[in-house]
N, C-alpha and C. Protein backbone atom coordinates (compact mmCIF):
# COMPACT_ATOMS: atom_id res chain seq x y z
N UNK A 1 -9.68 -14.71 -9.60
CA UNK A 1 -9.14 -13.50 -9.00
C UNK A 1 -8.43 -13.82 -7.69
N UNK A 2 -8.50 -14.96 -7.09
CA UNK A 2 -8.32 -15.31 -6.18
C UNK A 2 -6.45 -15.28 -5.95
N UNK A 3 -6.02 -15.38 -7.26
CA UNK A 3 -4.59 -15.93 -7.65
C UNK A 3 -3.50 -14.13 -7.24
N UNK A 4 -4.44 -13.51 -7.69
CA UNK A 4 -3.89 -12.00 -7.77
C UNK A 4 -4.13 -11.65 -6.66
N UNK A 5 -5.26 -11.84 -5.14
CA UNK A 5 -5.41 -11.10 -3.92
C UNK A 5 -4.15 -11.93 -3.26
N UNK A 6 -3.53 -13.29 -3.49
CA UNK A 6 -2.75 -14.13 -3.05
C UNK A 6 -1.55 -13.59 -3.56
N UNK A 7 -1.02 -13.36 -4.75
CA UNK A 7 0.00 -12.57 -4.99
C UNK A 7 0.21 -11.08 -4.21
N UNK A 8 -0.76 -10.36 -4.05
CA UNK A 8 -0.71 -8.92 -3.74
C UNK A 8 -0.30 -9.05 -2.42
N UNK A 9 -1.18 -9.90 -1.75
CA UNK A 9 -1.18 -10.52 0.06
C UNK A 9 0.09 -10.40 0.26
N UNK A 10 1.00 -11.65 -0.74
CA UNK A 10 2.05 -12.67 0.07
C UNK A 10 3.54 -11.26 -0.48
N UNK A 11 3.21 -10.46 -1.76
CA UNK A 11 3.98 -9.62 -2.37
C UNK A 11 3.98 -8.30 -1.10
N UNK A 12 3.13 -7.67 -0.38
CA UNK A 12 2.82 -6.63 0.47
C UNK A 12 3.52 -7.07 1.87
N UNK A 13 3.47 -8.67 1.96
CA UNK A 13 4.27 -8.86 3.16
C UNK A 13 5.82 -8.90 3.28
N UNK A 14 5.97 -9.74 2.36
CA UNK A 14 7.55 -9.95 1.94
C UNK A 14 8.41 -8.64 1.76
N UNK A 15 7.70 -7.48 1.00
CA UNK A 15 8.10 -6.59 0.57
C UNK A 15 8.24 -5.85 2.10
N UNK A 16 7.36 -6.12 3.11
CA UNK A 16 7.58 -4.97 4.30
C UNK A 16 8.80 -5.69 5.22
N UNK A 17 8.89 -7.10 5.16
CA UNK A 17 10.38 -7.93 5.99
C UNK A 17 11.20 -7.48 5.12
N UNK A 18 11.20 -7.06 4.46
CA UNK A 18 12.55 -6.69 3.71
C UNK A 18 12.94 -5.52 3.61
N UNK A 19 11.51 -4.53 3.71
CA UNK A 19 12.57 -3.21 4.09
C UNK A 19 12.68 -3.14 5.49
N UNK A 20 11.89 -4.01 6.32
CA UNK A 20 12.46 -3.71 7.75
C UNK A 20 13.50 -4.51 8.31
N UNK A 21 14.11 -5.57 7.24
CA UNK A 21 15.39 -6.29 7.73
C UNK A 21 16.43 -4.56 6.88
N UNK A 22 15.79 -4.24 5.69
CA UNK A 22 17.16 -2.75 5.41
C UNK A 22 17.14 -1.83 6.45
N UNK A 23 16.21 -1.51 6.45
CA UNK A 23 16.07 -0.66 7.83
C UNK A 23 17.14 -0.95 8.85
N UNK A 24 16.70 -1.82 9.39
CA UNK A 24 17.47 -2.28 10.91
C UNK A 24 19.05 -2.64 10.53
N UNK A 25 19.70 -3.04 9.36
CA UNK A 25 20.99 -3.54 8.96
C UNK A 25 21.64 -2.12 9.09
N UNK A 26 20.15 -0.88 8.51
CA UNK A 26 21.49 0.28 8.24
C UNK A 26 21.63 1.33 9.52
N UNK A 27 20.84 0.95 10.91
CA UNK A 27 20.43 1.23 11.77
C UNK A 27 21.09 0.82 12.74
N UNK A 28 21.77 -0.81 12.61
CA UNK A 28 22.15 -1.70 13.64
C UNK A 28 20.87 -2.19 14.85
N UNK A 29 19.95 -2.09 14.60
CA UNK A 29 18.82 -2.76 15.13
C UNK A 29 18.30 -4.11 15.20
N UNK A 30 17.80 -4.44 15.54
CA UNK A 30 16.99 -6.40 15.55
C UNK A 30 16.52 -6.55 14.12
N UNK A 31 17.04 -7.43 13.95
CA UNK A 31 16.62 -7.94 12.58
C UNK A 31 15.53 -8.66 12.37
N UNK A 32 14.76 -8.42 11.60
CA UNK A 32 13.47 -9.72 11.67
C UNK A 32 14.42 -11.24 11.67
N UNK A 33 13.46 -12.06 11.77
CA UNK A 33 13.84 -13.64 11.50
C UNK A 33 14.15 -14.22 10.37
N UNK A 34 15.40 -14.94 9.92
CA UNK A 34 15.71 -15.27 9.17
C UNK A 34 14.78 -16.11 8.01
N UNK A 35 14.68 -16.57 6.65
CA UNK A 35 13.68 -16.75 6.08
C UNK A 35 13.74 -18.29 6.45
N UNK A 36 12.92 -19.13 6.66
CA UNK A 36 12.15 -20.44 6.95
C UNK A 36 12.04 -21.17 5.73
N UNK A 37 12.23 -21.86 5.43
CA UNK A 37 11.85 -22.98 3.93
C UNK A 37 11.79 -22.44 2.31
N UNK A 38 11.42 -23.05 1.46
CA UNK A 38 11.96 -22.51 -0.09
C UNK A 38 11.15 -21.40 -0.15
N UNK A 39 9.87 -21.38 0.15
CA UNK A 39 8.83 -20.42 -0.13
C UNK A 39 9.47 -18.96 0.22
N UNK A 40 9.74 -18.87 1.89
CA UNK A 40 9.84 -17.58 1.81
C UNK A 40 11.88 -17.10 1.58
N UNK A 41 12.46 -18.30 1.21
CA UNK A 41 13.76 -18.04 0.89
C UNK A 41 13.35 -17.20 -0.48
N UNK A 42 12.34 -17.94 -1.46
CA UNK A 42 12.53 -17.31 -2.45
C UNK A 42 11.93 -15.62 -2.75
N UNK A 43 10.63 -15.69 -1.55
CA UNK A 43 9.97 -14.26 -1.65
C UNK A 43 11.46 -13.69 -1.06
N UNK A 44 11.99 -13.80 -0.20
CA UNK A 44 13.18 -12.46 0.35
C UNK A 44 14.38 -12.22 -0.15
N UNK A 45 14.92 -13.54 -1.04
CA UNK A 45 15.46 -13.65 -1.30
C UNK A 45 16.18 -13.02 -3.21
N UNK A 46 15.12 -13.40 -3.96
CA UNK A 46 14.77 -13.30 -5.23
C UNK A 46 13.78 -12.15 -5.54
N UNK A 47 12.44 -12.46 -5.14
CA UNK A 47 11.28 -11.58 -5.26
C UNK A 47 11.73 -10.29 -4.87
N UNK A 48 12.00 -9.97 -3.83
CA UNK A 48 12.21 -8.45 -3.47
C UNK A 48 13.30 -7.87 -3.39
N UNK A 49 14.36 -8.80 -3.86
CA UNK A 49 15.37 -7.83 -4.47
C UNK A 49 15.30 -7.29 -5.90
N UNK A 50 14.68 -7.94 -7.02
CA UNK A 50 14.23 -8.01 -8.44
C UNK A 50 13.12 -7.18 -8.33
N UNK A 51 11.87 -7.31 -7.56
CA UNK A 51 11.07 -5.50 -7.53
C UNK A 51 11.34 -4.47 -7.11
N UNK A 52 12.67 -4.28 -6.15
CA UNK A 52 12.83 -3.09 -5.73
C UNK A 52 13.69 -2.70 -6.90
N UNK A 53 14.24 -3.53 -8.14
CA UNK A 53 15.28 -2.83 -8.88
C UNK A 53 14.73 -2.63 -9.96
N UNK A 54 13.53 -2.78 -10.28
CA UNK A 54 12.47 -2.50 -11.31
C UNK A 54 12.31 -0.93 -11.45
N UNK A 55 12.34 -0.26 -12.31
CA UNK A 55 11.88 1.14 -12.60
C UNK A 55 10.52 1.25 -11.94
N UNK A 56 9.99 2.41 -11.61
CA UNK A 56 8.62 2.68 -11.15
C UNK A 56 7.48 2.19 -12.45
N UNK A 57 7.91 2.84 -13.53
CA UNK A 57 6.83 2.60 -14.75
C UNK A 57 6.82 1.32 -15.09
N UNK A 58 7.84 0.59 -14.96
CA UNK A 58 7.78 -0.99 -15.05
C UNK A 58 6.35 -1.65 -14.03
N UNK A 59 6.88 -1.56 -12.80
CA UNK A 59 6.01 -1.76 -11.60
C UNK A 59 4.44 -1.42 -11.72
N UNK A 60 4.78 0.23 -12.17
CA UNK A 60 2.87 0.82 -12.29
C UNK A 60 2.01 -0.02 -13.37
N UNK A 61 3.16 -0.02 -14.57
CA UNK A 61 2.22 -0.95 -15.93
C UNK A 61 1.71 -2.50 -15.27
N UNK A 62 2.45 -3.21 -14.78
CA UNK A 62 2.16 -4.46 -14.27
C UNK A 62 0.94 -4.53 -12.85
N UNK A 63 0.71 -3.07 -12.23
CA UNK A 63 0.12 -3.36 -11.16
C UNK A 63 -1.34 -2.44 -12.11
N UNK A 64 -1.21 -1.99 -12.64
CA UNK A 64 -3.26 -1.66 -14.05
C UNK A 64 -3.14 -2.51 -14.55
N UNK A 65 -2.13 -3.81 -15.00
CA UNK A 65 -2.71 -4.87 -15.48
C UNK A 65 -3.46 -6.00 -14.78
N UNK A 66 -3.04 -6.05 -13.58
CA UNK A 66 -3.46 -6.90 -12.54
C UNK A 66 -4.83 -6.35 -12.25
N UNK A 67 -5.79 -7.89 -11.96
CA UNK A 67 -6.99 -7.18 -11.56
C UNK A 67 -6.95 -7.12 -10.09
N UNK A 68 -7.79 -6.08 -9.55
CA UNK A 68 -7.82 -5.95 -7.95
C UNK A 68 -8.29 -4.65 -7.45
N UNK A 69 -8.04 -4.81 -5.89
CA UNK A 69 -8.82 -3.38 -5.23
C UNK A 69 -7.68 -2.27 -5.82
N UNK A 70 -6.56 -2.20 -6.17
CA UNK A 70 -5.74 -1.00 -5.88
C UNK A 70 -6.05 -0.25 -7.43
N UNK A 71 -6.75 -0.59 -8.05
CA UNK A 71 -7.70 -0.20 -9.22
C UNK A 71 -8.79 0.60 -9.51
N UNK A 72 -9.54 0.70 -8.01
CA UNK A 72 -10.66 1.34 -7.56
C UNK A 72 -10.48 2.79 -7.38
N UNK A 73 -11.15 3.98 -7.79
CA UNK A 73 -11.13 4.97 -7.96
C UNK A 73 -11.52 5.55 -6.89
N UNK A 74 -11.37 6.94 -6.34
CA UNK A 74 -11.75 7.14 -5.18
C UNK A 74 -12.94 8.40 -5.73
N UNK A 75 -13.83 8.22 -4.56
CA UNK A 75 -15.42 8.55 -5.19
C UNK A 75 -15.40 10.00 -5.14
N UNK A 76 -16.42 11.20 -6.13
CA UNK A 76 -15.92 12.30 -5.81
C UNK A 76 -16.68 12.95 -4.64
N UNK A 77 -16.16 13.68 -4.58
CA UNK A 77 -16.76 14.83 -3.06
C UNK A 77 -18.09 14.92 -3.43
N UNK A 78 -18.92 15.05 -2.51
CA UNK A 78 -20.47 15.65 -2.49
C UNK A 78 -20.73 17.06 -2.87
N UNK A 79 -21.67 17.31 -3.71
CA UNK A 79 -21.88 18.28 -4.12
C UNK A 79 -22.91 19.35 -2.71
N UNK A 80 -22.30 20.70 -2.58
CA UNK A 80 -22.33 21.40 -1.36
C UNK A 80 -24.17 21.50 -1.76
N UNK A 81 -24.58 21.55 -0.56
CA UNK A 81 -26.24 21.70 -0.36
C UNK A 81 -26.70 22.99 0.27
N UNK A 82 -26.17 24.32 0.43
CA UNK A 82 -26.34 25.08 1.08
C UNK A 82 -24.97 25.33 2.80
N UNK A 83 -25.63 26.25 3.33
CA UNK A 83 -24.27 26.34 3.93
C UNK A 83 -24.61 25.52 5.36
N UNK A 84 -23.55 25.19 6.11
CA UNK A 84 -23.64 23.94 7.34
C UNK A 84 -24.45 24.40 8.05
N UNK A 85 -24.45 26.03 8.50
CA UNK A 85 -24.78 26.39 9.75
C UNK A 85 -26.34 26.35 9.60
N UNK A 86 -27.62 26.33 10.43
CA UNK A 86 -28.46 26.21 10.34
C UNK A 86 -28.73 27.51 10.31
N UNK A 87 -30.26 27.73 9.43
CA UNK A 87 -30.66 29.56 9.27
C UNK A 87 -30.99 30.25 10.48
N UNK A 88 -31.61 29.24 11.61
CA UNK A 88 -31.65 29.82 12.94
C UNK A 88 -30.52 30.20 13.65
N UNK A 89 -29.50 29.43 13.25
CA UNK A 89 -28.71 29.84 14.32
C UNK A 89 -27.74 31.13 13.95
N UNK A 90 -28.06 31.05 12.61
CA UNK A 90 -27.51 32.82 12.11
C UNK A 90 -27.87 33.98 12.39
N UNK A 91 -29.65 33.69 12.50
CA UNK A 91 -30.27 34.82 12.55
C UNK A 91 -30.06 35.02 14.18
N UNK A 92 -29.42 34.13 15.42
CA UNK A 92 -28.94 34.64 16.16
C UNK A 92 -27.74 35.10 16.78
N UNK A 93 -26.64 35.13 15.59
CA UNK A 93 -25.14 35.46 16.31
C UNK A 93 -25.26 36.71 15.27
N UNK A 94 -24.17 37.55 17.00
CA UNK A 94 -24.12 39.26 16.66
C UNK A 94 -23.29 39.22 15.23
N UNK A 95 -23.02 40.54 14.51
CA UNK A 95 -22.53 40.82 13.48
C UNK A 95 -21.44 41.23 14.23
């Protein structure tokens, strides 16, 4: 699993220099730093121009196939136990 938190990692970073080098190009702002050696020539270069031109349903099918946290369901609400206020403190505020 180790291979997929390393993809998601190095995919979540690349993907944010690149919309903040679009950003700033269409802005006229500071540009991040140019890319450094093959590795990240190829994440800025290749990688995130080829996922941003991917359809959404392309993207969603490939990211439920992948194992990982963004898979995890979010837990449901607590079931209500009576009401917040305490019974004393009802039986003392006016009507």
């Amino acid at each position: 699993m180790w291979f997929f938190r390393w993809l998601r990692s190095n995919a979540e970073h690349y993907l944010l220099i690149a919309a903040q080098d679009q950003i700033a190009r269409r802005h006229g702002a500071r540009r991040p730093n140019p890319p450094r050696g093959l590795s990240e020539l190829l994440w800025l270069r290749v990688f995130a121009p080829v996922y941003r031109s991917l359809p959404w349903s392309l993207r969603h099918k490939v990211m439920l196939a992948m194992p990982g946290s963004h898979r995890r369901q979010w837990a449901s609400p607590p079931q209500p136990h009576g009401s917040a206020v305490p019974s004393q403190l009802r039986a003392h505020q006016p009507n």
